[in-house]
Protein backbone atom coordinates (compact mmCIF):
# COMPACT_ATOMS: atom_id res chain seq x y z
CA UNK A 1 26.72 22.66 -12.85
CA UNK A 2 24.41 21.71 -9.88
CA UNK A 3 23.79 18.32 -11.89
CA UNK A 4 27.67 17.61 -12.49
CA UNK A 5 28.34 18.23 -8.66
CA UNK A 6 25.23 16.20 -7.45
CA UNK A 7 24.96 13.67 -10.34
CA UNK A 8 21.92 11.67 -7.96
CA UNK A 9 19.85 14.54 -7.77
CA UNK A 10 16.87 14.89 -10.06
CA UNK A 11 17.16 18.61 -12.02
CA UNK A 12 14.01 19.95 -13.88
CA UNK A 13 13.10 22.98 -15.34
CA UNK A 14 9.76 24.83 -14.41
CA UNK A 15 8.57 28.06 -16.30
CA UNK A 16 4.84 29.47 -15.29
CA UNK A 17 3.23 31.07 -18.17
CA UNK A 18 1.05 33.99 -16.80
CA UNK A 19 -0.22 35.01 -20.00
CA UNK A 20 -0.25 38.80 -19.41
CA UNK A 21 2.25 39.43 -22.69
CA UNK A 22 1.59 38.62 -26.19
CA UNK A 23 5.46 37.13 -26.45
CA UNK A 24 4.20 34.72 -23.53
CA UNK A 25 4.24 31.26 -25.14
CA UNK A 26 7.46 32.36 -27.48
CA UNK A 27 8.97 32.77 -23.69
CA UNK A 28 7.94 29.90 -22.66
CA UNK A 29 9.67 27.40 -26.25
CA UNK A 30 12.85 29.30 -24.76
CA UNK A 31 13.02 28.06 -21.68
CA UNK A 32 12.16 24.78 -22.83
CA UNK A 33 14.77 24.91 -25.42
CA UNK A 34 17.17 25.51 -23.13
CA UNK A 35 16.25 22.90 -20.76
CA UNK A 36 16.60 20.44 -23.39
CA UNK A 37 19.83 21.59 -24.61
CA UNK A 38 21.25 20.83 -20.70
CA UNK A 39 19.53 17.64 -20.63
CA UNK A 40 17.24 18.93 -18.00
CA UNK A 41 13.53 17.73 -17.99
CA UNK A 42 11.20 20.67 -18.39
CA UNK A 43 7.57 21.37 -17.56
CA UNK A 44 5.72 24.64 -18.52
CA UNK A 45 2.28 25.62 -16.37
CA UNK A 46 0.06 28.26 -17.68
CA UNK A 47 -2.01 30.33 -15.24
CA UNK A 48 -4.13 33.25 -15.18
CA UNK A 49 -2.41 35.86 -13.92
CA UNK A 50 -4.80 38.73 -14.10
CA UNK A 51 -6.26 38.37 -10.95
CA UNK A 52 -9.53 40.16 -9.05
CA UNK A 53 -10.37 43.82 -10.16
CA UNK A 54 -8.45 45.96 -7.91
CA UNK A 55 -6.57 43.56 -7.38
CA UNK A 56 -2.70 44.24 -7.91
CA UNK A 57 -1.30 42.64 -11.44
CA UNK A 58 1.85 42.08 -9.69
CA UNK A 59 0.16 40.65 -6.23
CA UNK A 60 -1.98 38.11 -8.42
CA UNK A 61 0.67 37.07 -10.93
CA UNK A 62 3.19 36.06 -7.80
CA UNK A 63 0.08 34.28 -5.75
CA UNK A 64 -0.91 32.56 -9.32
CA UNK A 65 2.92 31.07 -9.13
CA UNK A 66 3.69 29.84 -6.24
CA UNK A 67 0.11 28.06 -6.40
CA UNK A 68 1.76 25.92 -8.96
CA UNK A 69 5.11 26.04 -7.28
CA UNK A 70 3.04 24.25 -4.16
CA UNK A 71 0.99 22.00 -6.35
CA UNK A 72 4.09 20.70 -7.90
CA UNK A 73 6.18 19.62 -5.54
CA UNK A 74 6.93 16.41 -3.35
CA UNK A 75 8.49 15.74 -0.33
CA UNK A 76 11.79 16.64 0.04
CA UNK A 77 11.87 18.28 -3.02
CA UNK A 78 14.35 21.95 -3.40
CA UNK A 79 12.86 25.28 -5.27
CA UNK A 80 15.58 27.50 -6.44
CA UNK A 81 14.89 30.91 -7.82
CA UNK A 82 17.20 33.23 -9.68
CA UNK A 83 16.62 36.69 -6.94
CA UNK A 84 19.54 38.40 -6.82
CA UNK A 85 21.11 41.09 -4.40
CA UNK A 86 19.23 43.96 -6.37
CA UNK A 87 15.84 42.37 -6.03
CA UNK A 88 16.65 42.05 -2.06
CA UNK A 89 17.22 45.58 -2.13
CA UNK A 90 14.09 46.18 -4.21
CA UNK A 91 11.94 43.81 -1.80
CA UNK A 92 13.15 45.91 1.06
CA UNK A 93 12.46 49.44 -0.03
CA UNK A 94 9.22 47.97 -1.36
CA UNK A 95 8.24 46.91 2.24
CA UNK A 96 9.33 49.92 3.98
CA UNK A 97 7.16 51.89 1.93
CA UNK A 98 4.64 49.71 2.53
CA UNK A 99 5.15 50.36 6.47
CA UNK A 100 5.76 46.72 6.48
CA UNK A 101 7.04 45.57 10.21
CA UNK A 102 10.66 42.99 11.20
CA UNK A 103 9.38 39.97 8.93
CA UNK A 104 8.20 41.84 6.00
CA UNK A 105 11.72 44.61 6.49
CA UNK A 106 13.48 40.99 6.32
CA UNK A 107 12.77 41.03 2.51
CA UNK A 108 13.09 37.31 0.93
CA UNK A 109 14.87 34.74 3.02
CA UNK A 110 17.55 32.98 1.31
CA UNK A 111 16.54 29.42 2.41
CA UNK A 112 12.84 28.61 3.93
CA UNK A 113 10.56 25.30 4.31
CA UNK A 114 8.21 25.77 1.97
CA UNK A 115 5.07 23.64 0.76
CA UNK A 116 6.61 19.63 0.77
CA UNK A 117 9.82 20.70 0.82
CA UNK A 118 12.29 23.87 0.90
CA UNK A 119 12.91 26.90 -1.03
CA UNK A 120 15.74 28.48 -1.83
CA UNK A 121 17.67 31.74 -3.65
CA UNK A 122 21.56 30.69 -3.91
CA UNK A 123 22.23 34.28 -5.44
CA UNK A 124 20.70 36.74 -3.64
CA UNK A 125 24.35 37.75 -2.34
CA UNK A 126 24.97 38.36 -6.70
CA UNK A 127 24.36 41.48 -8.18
CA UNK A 128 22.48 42.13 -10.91
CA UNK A 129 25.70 43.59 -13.13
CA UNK A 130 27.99 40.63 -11.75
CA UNK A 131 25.20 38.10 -13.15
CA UNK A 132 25.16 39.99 -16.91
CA UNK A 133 28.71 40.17 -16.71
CA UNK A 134 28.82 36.93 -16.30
CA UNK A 135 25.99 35.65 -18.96
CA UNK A 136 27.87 38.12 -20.95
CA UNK A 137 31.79 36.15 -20.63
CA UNK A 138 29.45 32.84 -21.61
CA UNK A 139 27.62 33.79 -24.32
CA UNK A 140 24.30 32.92 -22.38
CA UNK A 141 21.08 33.43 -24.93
CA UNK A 142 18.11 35.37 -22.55
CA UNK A 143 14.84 37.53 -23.10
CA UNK A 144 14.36 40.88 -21.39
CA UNK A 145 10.65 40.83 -20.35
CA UNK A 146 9.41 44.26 -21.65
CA UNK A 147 6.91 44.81 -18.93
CA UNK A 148 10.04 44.77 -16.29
CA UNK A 149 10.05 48.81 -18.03
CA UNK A 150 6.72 49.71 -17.18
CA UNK A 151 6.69 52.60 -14.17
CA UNK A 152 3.20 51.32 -14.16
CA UNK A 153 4.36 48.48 -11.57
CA UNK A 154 5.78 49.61 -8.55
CA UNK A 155 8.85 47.69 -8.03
CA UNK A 156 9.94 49.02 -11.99
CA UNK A 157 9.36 52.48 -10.65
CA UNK A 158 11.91 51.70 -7.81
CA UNK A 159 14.54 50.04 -10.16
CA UNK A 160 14.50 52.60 -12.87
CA UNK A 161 13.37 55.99 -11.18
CA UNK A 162 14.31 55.88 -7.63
CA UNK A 163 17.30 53.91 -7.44
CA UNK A 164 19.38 55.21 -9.89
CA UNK A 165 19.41 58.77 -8.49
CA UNK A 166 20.53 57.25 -5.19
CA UNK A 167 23.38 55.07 -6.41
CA UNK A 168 25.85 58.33 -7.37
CA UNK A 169 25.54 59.11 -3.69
CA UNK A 170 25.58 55.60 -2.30
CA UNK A 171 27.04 53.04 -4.84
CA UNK A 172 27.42 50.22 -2.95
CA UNK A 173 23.32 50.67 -2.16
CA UNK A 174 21.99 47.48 -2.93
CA UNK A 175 24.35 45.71 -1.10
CA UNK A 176 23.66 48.20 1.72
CA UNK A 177 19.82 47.33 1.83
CA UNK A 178 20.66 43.63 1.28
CA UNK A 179 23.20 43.43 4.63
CA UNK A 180 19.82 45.48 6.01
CA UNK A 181 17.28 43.07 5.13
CA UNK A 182 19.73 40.39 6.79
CA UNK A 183 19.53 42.10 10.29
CA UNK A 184 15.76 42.10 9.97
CA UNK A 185 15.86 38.52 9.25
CA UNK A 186 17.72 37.79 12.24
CA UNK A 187 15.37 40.09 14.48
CA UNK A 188 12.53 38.14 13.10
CA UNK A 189 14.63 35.04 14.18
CA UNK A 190 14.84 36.04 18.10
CA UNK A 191 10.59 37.51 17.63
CA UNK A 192 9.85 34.22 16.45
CA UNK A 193 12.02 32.35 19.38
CA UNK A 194 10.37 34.79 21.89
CA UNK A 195 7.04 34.00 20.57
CA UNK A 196 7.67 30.20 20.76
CA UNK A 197 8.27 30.70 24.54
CA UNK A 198 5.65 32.13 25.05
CA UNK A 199 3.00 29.84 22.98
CA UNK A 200 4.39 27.01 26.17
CA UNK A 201 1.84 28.79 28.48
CA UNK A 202 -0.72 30.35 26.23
CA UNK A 203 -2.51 27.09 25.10
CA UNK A 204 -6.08 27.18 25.55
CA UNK A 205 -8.44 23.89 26.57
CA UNK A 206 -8.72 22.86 22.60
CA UNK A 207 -6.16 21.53 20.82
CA UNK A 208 -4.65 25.16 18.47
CA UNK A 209 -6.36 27.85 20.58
CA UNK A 210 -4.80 30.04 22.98
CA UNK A 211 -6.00 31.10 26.50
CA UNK A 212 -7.29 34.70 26.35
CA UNK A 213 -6.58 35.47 30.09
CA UNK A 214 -2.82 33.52 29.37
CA UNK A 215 -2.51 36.40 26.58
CA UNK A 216 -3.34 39.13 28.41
CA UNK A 217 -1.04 38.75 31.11
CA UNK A 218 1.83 39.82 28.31
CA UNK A 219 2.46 43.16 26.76
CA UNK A 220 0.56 44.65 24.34
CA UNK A 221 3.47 44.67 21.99
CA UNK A 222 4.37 40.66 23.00
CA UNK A 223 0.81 39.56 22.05
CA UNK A 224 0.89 41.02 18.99
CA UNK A 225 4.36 39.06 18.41
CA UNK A 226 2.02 36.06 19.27
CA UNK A 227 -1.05 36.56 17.60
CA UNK A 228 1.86 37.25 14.24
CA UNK A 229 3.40 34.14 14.78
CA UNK A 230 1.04 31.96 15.94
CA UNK A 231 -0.65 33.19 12.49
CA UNK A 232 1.89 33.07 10.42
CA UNK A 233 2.86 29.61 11.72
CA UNK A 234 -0.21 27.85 10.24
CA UNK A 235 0.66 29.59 6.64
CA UNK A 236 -2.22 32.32 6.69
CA UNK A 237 -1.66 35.52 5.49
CA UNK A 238 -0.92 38.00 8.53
CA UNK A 239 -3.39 40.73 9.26
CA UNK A 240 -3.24 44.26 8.53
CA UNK A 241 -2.58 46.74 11.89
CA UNK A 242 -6.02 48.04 11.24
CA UNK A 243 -7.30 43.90 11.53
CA UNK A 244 -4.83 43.14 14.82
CA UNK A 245 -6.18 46.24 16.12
CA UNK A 246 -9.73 45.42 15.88
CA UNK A 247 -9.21 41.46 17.22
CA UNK A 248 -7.56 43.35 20.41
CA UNK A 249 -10.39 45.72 20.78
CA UNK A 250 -13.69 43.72 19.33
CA UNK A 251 -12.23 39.83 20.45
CA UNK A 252 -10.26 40.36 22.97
CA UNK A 253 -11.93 42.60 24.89
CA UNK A 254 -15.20 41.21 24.90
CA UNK A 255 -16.98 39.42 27.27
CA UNK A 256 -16.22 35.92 28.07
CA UNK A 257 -19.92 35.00 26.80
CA UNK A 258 -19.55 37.22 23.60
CA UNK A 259 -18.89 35.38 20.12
CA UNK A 260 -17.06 38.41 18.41
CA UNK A 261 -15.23 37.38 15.27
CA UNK A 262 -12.71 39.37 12.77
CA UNK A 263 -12.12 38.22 9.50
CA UNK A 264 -9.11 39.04 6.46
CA UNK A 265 -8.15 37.24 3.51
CA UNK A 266 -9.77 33.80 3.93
CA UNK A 267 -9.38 33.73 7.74
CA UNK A 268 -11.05 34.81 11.06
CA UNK A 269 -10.10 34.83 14.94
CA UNK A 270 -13.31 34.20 17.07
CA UNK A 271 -13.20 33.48 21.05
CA UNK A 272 -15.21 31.23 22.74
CA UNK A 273 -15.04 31.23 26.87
CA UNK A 274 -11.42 31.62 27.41
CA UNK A 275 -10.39 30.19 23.86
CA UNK A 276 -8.78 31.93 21.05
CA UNK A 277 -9.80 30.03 17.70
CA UNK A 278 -7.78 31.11 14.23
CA UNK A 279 -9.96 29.46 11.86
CA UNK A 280 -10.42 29.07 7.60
CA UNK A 281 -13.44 31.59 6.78
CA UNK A 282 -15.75 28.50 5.82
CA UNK A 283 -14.87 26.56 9.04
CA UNK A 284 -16.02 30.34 10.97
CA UNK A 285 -19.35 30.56 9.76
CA UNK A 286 -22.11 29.80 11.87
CA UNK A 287 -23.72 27.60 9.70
CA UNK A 288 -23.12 25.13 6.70
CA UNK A 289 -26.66 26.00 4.73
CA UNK A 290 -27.23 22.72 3.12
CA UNK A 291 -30.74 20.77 1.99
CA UNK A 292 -30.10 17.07 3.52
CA UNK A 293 -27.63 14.75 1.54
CA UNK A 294 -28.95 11.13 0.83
CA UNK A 295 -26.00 9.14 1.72
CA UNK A 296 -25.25 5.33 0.13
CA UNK A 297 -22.94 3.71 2.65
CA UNK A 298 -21.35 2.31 0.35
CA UNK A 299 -19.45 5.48 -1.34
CA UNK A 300 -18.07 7.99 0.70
CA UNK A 301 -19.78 11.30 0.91
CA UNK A 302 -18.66 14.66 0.21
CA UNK A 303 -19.98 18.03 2.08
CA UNK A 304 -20.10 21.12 0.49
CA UNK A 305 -17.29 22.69 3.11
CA UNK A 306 -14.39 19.98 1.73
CA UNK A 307 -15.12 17.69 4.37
CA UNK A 308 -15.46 13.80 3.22
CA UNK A 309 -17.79 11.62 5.43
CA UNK A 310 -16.21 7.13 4.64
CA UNK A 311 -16.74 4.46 6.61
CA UNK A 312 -14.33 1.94 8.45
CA UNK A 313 -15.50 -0.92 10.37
CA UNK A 314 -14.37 -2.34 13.61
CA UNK A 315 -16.47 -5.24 15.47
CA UNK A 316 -18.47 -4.48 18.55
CA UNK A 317 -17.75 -0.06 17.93
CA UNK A 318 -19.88 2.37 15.91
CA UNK A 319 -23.04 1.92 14.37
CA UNK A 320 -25.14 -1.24 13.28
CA UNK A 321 -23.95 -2.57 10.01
CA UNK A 322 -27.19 -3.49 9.11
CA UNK A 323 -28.28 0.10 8.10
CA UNK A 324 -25.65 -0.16 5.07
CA UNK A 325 -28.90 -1.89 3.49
CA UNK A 326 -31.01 1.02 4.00
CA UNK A 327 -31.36 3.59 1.46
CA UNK A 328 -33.02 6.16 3.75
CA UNK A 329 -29.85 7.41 5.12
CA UNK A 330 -29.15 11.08 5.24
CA UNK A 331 -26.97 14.07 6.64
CA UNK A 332 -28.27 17.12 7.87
CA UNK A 333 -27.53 20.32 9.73
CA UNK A 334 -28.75 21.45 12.51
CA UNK A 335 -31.83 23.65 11.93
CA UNK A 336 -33.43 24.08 15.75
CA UNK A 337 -36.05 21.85 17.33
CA UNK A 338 -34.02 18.21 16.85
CA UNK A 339 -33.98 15.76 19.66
CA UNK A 340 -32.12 12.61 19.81
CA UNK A 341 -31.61 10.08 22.65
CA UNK A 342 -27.95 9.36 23.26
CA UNK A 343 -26.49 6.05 24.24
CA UNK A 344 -27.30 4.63 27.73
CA UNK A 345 -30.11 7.77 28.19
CA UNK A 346 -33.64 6.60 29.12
CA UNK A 347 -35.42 9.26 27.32
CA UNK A 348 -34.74 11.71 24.40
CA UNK A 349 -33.42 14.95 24.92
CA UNK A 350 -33.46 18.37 22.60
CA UNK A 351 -30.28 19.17 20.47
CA UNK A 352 -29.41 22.30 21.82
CA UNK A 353 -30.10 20.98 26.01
CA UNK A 354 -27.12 18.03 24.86
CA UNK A 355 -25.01 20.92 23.30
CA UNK A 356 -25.38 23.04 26.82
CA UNK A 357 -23.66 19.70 28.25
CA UNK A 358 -21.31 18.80 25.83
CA UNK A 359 -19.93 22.22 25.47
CA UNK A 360 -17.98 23.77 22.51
CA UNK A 361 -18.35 26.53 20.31
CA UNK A 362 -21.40 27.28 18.81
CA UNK A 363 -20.15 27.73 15.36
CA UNK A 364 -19.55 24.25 15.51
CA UNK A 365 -22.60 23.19 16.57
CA UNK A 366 -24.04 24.34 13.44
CA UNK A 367 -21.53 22.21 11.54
CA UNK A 368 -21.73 18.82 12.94
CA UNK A 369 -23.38 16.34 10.76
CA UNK A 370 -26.33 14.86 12.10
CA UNK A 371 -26.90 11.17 10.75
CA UNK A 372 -30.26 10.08 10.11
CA UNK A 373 -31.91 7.01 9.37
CA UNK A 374 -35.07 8.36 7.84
CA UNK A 375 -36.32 10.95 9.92
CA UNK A 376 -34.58 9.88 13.23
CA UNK A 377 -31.29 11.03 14.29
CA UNK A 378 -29.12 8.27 14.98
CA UNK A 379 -25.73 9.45 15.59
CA UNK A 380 -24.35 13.08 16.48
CA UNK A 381 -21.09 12.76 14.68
CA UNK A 382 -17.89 12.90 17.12
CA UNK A 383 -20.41 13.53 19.99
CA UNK A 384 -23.06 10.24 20.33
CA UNK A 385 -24.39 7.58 19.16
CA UNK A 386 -28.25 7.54 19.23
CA UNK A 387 -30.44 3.99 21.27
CA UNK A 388 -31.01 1.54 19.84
CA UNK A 389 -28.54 1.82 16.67
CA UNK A 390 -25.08 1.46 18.92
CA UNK A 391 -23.79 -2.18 17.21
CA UNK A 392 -23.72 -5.08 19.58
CA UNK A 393 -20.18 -6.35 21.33
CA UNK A 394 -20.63 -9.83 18.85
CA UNK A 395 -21.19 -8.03 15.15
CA UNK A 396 -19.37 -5.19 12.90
CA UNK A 397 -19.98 -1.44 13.63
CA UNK A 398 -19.45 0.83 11.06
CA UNK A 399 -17.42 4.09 12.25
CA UNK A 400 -18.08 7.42 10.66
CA UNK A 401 -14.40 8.94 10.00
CA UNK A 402 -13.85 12.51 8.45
CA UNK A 403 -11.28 13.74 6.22
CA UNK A 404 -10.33 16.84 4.70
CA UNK A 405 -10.35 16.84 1.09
């Protein structure tokens, strides 16, 4: 239908195989079977979705697909999943129970940017009955995944022990729950507009950090609004109330010269000065242990955090071209003692005096690369370039650009 009303648009079929049922791959020659029989181009992904011990089955199977979903796509591309009204109502009950707060009581949106492009669930105002009816009338050919009976899982437990002893009492439930979940959706709307407002005077002096004095002119419950959205805004999963608690009372609260840090999932909040920093775990650490890495100008290099060291060239900037003939070029860490005598200085100076007078935080210290030309620094990358290896106005420099991979 969708290709007969947009006959431009490119359709194709996805099915993730998680592997967790012996019928998997017979599942999975359905769907494709179908596909081709609409003339629809189809792709099938396996994954392992087991996940971690103690991990839940359900939890790991959903972050297992959408890892593909994300992988997959290209700009401007459109998701659409098959939720329906009853799996609204499922999602919200699930999240109550879970003490969830507005976004999570907001349940699955029904259109959302997502990864390169959008997602979206055209049916989630369906119910479940109308949609068998319907494959019913038009002889539609599906599987019933057994493991949708297991109690074992807690949204089965819902849909086959809880609900139906509520529906004599409140048919129309599901719908009920759904129009629910839709008021939450548009309180998390006006949160997330109150939270913008105030992000306009909470930036800090780096570029992505907020001012801790700025925050703590607000409310207590306004900076948590913040601290959620700001958060949730760069895609990382929100913190527990336990975690929010303790970056009020352990980062927060500390002293301006204090370098607390709290850490969930893959992420941490640390403060430096007046800063707020929401950084990836790795990025966090104080140091990047790491034994010296010979470097061949020629290829670009690759640290062990995901960063990638390449060269560009530009005439007169950067450093002398002519140590692209050396092969005693390396990158280090710092590791305490280094000294290194920046452009224009008459004399060398130790590391960690520059880093008093350059400033920043000291987890990043750590993680600059120093480049050295055998055992002499000659450049403190994004800080300095070391006498005498700054190239002359007349001849190429090379310029030491990172990336992330």
């Amino acid at each position: 239908a969708i290709q007969d009303q947009l006959p431009a648009t490119v359709i194709s079929a996805l099915h993730v195989n998680h592997g967790l049922a012996e019928e998997a791959d017979h599942w999975a020659a359905h769907c494709e079977q179908i596909a081709v029989g609409l003339g629809v181009a189809f792709q099938a992904v396996s994954v392992d979705g087991m996940g971690d011990a103690g991990e839940s089955p359900e939890a790991a199977a959903r972050q297992a697909r959408y890892h593909v979903f994300k992988q997959l796509m290209t700009d401007g591309d459109g998701l659409l999943l098959a939720h329906h009204e009853d799996d609204q109502a499922e999602t919200l009950l699930l999240q109550l129970f879970r003490g969830a707060g507005v976004r999570g009581l907001a349940a699955m949106p029904r259109y959302v940017a997502f990864s390169k492009g959008w997602m979206g669930r055209p049916l989630l105002g369906v119910s479940r009955q109308h949609l068998r009816d319907y494959a019913n009338e038009a002889g539609l050919n599906w599987i019933e995944d057994p493991g949708n009976q297991s109690p074992d899982f807690d949204r089965n437990f819902l849909r086959h022990n809880i609900i139906p002893d509520l529906l004599p009492r409140w048919p129309a439930l599901a719908h009920t729950l759904a129009r629910a979940a839709q008021h939450q959706s548009a309180a998390s709307r006006l949160l997330d507009e109150l939270a913008a407002e105030d992000m306009e005077v909470l930036a800090g002096s780096r570029s992505g950090c907020l001012s801790i004095h700025a925050l703590g002119l607000l409310s207590r419950e306004r900076q948590d609004n913040v601290l959620r959205y700001w958060i949730h805004r760069q895609g990382i999963l929100l913190p527990s109330c336990v975690q929010l608690q303790r970056i009020h009372a352990e980062v927060l609260s500390a002293r301006e010269d204090a370098q607390p840090q709290v850490g969930w999932a893959d992420s941490m909040i640390r403060r430096y000065q007046d800063d707020l920093y929401l950084l990836p775990a790795e990025a966090g650490r104080d140091s990047l242990a790491c034994d010296p890495l010979d470097w061949d100008l020629k290829d670009d290099l690759e640290l062990a955090d995901g960063r990638r060291l390449k060269l560009e060239r530009q005439k007169g900037v950067g450093l002398k071209a002519s140590l692209e003939g050396r092969s005693d070029i390396s990158v280090r860490f710092r590791q305490g003692g280094e000294v290194c005598r920046p452009l224009g200085r008459k004399q060398g100076h130790r590391l960690k005096t520059l880093w008093q007078e350059w400033g920043g935080p000291p987890w990043e210290r750590n993680r600059i690369p120093l480049i050295y030309a055998g055992e002499e620094i000659i450049q403190v990358l994004g800080y300095c370039i070391c006498e005498p290896w700054q190239a002359n106005a007349d001849e190429s420099g090379l310029i030491i650009v990172t990336e992330q991979v």
